[in-house]
C-alpha atoms as a PDB file:
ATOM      1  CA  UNK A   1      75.045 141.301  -0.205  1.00  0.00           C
ATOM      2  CA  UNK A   2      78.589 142.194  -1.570  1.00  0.00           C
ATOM      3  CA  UNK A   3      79.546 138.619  -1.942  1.00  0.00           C
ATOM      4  CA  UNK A   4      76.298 137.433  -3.282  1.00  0.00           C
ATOM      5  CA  UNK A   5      76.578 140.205  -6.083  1.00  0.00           C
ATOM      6  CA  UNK A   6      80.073 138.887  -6.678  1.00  0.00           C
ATOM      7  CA  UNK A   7      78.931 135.635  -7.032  1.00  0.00           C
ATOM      8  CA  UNK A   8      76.127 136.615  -9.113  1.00  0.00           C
ATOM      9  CA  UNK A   9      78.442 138.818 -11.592  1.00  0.00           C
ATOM     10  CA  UNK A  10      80.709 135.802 -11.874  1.00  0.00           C
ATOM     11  CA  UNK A  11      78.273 133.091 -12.524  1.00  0.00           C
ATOM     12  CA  UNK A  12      77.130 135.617 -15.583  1.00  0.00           C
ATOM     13  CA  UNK A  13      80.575 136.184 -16.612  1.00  0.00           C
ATOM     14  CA  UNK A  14      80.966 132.235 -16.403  1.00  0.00           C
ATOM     15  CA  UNK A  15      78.105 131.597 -18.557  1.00  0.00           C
ATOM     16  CA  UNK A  16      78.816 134.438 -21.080  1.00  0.00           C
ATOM     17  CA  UNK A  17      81.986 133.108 -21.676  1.00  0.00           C
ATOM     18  CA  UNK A  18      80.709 129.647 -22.072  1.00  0.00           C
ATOM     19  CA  UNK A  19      78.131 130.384 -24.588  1.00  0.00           C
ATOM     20  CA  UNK A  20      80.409 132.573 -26.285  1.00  0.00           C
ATOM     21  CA  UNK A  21      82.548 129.453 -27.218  1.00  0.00           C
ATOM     22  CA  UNK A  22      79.801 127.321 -28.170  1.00  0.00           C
ATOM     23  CA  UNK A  23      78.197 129.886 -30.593  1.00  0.00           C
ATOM     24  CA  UNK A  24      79.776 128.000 -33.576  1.00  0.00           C
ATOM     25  CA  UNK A  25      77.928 124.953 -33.072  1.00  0.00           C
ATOM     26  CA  UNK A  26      74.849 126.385 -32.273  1.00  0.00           C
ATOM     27  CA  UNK A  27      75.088 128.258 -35.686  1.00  0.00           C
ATOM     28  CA  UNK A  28      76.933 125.940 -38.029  1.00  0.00           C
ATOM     29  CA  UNK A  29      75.934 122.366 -38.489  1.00  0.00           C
ATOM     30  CA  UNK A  30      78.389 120.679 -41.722  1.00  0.00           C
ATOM     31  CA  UNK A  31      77.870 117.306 -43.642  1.00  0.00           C
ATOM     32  CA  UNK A  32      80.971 115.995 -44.755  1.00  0.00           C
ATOM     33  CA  UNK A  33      80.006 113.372 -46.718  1.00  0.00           C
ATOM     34  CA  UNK A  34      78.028 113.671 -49.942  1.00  0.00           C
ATOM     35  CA  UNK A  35      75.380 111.194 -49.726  1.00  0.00           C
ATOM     36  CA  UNK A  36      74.175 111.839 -53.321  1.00  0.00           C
ATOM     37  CA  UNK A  37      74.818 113.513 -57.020  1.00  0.00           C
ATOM     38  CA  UNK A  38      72.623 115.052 -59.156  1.00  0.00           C
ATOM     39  CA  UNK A  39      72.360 112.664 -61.470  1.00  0.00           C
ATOM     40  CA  UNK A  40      70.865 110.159 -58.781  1.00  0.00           C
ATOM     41  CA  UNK A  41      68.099 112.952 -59.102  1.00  0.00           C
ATOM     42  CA  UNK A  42      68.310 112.086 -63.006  1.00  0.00           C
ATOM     43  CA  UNK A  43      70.065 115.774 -63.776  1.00  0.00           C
ATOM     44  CA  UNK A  44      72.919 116.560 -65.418  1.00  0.00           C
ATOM     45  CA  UNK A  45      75.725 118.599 -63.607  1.00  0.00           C
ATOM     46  CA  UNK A  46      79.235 119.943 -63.645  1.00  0.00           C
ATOM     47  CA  UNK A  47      81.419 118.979 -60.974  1.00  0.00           C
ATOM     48  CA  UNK A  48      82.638 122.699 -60.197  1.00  0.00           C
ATOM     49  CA  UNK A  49      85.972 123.574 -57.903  1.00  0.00           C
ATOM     50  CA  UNK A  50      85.981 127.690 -56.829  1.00  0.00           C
ATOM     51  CA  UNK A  51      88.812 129.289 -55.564  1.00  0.00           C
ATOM     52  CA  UNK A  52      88.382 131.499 -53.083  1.00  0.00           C
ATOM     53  CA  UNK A  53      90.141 134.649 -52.044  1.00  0.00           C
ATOM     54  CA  UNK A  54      91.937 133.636 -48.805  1.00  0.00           C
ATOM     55  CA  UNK A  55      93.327 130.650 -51.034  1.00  0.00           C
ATOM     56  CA  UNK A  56      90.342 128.037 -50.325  1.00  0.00           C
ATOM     57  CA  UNK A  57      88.757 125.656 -52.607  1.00  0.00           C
ATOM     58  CA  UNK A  58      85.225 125.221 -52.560  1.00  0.00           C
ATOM     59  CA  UNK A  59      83.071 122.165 -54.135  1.00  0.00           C
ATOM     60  CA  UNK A  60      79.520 122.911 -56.527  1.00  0.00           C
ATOM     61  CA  UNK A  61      77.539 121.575 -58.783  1.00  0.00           C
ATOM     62  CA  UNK A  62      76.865 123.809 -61.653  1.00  0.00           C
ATOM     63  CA  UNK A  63      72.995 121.978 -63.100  1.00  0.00           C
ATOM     64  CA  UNK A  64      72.805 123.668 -66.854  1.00  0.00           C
ATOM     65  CA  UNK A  65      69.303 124.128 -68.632  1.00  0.00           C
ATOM     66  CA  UNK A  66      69.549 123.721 -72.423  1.00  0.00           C
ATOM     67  CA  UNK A  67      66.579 126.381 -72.819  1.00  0.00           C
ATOM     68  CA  UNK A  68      68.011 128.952 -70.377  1.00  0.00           C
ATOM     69  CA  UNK A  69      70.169 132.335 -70.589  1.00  0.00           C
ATOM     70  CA  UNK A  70      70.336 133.186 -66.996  1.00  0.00           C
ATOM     71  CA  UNK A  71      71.689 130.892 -63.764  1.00  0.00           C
ATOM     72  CA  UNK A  72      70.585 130.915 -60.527  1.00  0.00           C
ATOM     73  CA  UNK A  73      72.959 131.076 -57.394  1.00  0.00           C
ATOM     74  CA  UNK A  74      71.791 128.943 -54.574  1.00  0.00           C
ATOM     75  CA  UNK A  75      72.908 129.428 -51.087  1.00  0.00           C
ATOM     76  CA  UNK A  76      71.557 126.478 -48.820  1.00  0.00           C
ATOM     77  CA  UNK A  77      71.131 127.207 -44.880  1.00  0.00           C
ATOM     78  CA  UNK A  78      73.297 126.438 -42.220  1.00  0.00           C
ATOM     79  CA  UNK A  79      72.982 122.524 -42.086  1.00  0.00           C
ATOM     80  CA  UNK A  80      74.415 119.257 -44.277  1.00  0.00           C
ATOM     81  CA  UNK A  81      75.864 120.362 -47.638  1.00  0.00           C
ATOM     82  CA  UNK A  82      74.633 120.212 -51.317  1.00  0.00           C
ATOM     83  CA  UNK A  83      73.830 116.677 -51.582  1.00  0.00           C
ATOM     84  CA  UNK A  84      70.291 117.644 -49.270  1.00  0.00           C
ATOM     85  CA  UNK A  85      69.236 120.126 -51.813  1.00  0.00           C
ATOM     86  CA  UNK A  86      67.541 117.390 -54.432  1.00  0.00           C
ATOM     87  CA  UNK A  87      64.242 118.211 -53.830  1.00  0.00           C
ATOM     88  CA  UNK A  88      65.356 122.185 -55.183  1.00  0.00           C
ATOM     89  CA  UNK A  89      67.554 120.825 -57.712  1.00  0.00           C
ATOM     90  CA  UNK A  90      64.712 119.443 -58.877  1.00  0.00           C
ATOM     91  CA  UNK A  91      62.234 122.259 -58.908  1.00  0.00           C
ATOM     92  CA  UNK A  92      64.575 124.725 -60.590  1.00  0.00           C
ATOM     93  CA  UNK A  93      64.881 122.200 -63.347  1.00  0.00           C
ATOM     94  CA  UNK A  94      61.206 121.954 -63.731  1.00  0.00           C
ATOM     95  CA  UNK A  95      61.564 125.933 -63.533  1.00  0.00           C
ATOM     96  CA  UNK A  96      63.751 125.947 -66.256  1.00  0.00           C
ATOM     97  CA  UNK A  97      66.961 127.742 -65.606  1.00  0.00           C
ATOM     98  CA  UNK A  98      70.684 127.003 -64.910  1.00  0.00           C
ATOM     99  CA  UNK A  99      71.781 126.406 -61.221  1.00  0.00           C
ATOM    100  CA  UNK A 100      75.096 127.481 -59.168  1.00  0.00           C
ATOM    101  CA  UNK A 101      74.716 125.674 -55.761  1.00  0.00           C
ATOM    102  CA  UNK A 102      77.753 125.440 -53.567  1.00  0.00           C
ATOM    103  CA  UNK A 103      79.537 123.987 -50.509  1.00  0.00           C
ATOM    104  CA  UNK A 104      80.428 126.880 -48.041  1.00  0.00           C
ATOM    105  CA  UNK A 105      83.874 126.271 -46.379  1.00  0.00           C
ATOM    106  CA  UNK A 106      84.045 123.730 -43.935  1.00  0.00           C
ATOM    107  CA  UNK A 107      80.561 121.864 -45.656  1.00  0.00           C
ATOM    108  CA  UNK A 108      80.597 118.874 -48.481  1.00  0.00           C
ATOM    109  CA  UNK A 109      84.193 118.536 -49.929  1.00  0.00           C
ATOM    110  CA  UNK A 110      84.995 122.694 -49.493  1.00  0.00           C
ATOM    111  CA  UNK A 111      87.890 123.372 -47.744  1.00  0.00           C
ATOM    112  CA  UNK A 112      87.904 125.241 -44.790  1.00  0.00           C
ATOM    113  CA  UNK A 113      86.326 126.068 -41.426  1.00  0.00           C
ATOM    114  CA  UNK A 114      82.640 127.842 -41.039  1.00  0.00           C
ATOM    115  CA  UNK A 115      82.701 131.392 -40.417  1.00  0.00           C
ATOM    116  CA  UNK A 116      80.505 134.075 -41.165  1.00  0.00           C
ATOM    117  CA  UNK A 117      82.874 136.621 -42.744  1.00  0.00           C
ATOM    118  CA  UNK A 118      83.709 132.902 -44.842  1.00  0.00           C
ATOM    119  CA  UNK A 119      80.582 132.617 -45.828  1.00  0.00           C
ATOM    120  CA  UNK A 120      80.682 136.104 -47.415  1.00  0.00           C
ATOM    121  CA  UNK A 121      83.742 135.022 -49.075  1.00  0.00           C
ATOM    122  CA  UNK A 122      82.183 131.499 -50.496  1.00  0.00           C
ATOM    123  CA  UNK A 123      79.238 134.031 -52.032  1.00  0.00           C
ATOM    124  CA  UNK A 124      81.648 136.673 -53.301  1.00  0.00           C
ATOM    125  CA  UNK A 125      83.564 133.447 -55.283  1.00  0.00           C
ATOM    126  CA  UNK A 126      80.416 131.899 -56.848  1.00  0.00           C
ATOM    127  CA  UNK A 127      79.923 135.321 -58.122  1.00  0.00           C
ATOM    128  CA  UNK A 128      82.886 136.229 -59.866  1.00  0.00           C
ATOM    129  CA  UNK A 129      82.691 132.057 -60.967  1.00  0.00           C
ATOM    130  CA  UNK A 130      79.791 132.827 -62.670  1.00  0.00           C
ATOM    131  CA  UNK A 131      80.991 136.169 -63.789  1.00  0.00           C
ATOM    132  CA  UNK A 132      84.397 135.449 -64.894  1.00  0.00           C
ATOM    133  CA  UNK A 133      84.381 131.880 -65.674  1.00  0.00           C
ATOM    134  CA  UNK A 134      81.036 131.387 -67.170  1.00  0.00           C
ATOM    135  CA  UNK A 135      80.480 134.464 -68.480  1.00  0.00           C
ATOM    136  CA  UNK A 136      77.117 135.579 -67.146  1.00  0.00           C
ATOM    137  CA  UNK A 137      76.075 139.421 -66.771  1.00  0.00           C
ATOM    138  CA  UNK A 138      74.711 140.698 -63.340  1.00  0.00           C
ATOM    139  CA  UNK A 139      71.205 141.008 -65.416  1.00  0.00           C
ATOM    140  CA  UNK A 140      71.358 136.899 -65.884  1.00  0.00           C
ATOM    141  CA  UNK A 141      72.374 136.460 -62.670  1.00  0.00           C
ATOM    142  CA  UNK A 142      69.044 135.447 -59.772  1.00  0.00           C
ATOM    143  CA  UNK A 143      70.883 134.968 -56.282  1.00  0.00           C
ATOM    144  CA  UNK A 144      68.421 132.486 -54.012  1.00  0.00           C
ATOM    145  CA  UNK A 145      69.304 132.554 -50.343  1.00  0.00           C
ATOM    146  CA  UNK A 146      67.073 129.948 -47.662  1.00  0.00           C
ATOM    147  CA  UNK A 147      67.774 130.818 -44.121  1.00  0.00           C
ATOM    148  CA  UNK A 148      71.071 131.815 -42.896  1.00  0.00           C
ATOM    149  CA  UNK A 149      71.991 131.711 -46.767  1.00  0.00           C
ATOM    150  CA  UNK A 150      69.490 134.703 -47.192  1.00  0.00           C
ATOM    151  CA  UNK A 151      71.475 136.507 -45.091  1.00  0.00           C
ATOM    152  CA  UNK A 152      74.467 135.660 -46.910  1.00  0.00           C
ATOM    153  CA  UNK A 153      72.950 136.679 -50.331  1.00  0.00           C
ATOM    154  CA  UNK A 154      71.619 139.913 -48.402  1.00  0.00           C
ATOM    155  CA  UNK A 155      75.725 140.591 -48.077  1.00  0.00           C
ATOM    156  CA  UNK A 156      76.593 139.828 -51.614  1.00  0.00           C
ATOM    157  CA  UNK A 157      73.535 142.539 -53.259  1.00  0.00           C
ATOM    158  CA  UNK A 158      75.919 145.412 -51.044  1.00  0.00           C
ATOM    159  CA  UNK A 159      78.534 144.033 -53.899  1.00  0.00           C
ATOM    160  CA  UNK A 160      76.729 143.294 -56.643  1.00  0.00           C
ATOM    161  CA  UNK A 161      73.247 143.634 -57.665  1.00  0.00           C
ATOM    162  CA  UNK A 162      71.567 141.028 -60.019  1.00  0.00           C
ATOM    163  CA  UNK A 163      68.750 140.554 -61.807  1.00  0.00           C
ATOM    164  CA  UNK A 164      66.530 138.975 -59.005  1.00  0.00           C
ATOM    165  CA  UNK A 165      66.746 137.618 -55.510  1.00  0.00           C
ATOM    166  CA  UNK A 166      65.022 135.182 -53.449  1.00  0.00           C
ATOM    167  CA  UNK A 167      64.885 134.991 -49.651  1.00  0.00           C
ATOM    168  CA  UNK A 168      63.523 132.448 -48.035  1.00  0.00           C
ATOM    169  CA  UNK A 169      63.042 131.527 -44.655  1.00  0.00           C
ATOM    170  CA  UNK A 170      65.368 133.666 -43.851  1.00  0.00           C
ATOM    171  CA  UNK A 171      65.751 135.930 -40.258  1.00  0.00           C
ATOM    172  CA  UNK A 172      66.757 140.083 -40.307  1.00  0.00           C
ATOM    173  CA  UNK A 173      69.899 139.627 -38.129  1.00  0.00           C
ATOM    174  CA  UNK A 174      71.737 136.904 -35.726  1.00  0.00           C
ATOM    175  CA  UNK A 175      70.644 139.411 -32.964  1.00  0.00           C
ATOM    176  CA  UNK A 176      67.237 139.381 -33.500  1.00  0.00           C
ATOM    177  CA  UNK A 177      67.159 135.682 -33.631  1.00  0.00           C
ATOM    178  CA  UNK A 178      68.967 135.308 -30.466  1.00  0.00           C
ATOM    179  CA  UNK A 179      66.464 138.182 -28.760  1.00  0.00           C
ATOM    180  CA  UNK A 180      63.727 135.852 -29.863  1.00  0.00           C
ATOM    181  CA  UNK A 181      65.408 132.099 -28.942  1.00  0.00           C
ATOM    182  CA  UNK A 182      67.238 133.761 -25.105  1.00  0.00           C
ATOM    183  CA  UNK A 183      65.368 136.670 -24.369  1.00  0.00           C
ATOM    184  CA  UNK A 184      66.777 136.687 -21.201  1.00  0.00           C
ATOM    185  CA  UNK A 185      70.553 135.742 -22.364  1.00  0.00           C
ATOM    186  CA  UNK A 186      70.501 137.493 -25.440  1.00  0.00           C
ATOM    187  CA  UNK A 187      71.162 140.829 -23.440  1.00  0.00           C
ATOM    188  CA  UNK A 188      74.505 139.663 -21.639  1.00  0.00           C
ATOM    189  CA  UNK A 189      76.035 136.860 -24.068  1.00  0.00           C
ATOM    190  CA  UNK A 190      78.321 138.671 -26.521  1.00  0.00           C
ATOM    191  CA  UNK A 191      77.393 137.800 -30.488  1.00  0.00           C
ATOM    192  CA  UNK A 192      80.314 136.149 -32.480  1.00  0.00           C
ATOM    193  CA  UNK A 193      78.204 136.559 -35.766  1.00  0.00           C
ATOM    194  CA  UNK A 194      76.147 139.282 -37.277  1.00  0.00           C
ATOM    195  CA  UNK A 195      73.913 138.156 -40.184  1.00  0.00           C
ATOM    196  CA  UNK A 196      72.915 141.768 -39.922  1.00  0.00           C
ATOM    197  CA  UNK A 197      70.485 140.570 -43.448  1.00  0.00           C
ATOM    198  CA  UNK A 198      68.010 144.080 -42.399  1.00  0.00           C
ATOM    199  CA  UNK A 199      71.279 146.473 -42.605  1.00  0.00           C
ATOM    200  CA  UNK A 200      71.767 145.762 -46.223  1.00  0.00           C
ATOM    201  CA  UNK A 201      68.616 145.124 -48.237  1.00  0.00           C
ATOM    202  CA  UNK A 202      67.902 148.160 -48.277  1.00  0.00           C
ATOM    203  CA  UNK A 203      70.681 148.434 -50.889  1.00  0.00           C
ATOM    204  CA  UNK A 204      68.996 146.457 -53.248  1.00  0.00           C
ATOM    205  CA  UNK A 205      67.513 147.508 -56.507  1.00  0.00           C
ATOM    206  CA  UNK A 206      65.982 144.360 -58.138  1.00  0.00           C
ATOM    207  CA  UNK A 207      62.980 142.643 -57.741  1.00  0.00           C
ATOM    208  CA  UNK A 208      62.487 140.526 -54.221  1.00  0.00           C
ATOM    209  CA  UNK A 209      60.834 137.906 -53.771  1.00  0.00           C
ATOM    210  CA  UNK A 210      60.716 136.762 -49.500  1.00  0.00           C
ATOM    211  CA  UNK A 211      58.838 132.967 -48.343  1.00  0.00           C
ATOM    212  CA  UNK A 212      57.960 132.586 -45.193  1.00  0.00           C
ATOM    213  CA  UNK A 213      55.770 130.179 -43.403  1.00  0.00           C
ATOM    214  CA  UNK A 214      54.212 131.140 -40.131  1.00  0.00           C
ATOM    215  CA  UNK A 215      54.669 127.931 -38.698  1.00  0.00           C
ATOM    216  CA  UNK A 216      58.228 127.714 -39.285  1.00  0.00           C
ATOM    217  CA  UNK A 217      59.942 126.934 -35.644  1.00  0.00           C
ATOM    218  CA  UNK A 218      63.582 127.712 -36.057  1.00  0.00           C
ATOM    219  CA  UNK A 219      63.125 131.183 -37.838  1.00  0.00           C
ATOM    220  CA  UNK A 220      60.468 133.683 -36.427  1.00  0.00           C
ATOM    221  CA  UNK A 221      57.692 134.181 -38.964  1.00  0.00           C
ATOM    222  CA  UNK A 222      57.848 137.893 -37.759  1.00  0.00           C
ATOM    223  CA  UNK A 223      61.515 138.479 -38.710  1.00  0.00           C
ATOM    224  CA  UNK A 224      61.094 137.490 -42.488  1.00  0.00           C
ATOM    225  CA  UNK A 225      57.891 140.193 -42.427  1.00  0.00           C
ATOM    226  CA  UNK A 226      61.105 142.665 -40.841  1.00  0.00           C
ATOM    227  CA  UNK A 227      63.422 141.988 -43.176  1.00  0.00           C
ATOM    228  CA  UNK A 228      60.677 142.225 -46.024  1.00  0.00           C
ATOM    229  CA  UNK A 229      59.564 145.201 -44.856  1.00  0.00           C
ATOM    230  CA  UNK A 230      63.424 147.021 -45.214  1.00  0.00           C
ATOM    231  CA  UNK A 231      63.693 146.433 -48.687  1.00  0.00           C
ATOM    232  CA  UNK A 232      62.941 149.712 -50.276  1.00  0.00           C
ATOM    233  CA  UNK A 233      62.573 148.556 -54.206  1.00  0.00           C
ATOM    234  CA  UNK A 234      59.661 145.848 -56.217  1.00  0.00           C
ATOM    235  CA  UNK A 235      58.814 143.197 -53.791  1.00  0.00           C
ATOM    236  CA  UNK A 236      56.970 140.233 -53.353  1.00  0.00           C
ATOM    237  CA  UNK A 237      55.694 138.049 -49.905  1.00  0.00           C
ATOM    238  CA  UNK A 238      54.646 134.260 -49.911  1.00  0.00           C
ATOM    239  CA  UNK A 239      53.491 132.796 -47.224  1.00  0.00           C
ATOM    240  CA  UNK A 240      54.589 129.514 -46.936  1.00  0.00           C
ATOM    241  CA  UNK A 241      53.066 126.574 -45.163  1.00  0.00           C
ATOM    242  CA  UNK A 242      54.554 124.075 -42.550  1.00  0.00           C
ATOM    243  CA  UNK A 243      57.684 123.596 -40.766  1.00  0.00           C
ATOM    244  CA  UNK A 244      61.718 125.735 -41.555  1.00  0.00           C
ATOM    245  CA  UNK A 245      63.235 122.526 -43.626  1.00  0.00           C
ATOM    246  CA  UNK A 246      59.823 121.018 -45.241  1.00  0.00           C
ATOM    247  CA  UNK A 247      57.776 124.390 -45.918  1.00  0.00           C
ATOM    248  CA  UNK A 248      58.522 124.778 -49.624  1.00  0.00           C
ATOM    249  CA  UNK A 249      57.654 121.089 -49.903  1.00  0.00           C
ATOM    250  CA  UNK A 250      54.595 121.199 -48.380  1.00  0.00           C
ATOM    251  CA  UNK A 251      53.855 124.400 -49.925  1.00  0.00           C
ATOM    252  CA  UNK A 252      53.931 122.215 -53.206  1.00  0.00           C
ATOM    253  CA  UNK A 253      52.453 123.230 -56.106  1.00  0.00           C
ATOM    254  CA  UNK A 254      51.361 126.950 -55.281  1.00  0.00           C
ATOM    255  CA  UNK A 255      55.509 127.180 -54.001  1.00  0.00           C
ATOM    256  CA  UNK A 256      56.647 126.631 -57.173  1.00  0.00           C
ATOM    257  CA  UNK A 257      53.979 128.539 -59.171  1.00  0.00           C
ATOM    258  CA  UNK A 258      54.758 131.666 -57.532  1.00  0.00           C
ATOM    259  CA  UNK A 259      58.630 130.780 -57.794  1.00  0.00           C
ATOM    260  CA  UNK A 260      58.103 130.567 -61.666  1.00  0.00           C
ATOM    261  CA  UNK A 261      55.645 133.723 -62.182  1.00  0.00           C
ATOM    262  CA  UNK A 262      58.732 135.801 -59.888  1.00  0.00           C
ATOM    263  CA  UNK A 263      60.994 134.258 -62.449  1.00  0.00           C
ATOM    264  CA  UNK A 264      59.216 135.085 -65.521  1.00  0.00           C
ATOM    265  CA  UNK A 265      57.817 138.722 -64.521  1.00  0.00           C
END
């Protein structure tokens, strides 16, 4: 019995270890190459290069909008790079308001290596780009986060707080998404990231806005309705409809009404 315990303690030690390494391709998943430009979407765009704190230099597109006063930060999720976000480029045009999208480290032409404290980082720089460079106010300033980028903006609001934020598709915490993908494994595999989103948006003052769709399968329906339920100040909840990478497509048009009614409130 003592040796089969051994045995037993190892394998788990084995396998701990094992998906300990892997956890960064199980979380990040980069595009190098930029398989489009804006203006292949017929928009108009700044080619925009963002230094970054620890001496990095990330790629964006800044998309203006004649008619607009405030930007819009977007924070894609955790897979290709900018040149997949057409589709959104193109609905915040028809929205009518300037867009900030960038390249995390290690994604698109950024420089770099993925990491979640980077990630932070790559937010923290678009802000002060915005800020410094641009000149926008905190009150002209709508951060937009879609799955693990929601809990990237959920960082940035314990730094700053804007005008408005979006979440969308978006989980409460790397934890709870592992608890609900290795129920089993979850409770011996150490965690290399955090995403803690549910520990700070509390913080935040402004207006929320969270989309979910109950049939998304990467992201738990159930954790956006946790992390909505956290935030303390004016909120909002869409349901969405369909899958974690098509929903606000196939949510089309009633996505994009309630997009532009959160906008203009």
């Amino acid at each position: 019995m003592v040796n089969g315990a051994i045995s037993v303690l190892i394998f788990i030690g084995l396998l701990s270890g094992m998906l300990y390494l892997i956890q960064p391709s199980m979380v990040f998943f980069p595009s190098r190459d930029l398989t489009a430009t804006p203006d292949q979407w017929d928009l108009a765009y700044e080619d925009v290069t963002i230094d970054t704190a620890d001496g990095l230099k990330l790629h964006g597109w800044f998309i203006p909008h004649e008619r607009s006063s405030e930007v819009l930060l977007f924070l894609h999720g955790n897979g290709g790079n900018i040149a997949h976000r057409g589709e959104s480029l193109r609905i915040f045009q028809r929205l009518g308001i300037n867009v900030l999208i960038i390249d995390y480290r290690g994604y698109g032409q950024s420089e770099g290596t993925p990491s979640e404290n980077g990630f932070y980082e790559d937010a923290r720089s678009a802000w002060r780009y915005l800020t410094d460079t641009k000149g926008y106010g905190a009150g002209q300033i709508v951060i937009f986060g879609r799955s693990i980028g929601g809990a990237v903006a959920a960082n940035l609001i314990t730094e700053q707080q804007p005008a408005k934020v979006i979440l969308e598709s978006t989980f409460s915490s790397a934890r709870d998404m592992a608890s609900s993908l290795m129920p089993v494994l979850s409770k011996i595999v150490v965690l290399r990231y955090n995403f803690d989103a549910i520990s700070h948006i509390g913080q935040l003052q402004a207006p929320l806005l969270v989309l979910h769709s109950p049939d998304d399968e990467i992201i738990p329906f159930r954790l956006g309705e946790k992390l909505y339920d956290a935030a303390d100040g004016p909120k909002q909840f869409v349901k969405l409809k369909g899958d974690h990478n098509n929903g606000f497509i196939e949510s089309q048009p009633d996505y994009e009404r309630a997009l532009s009614r959160f906008l203009q409130d």
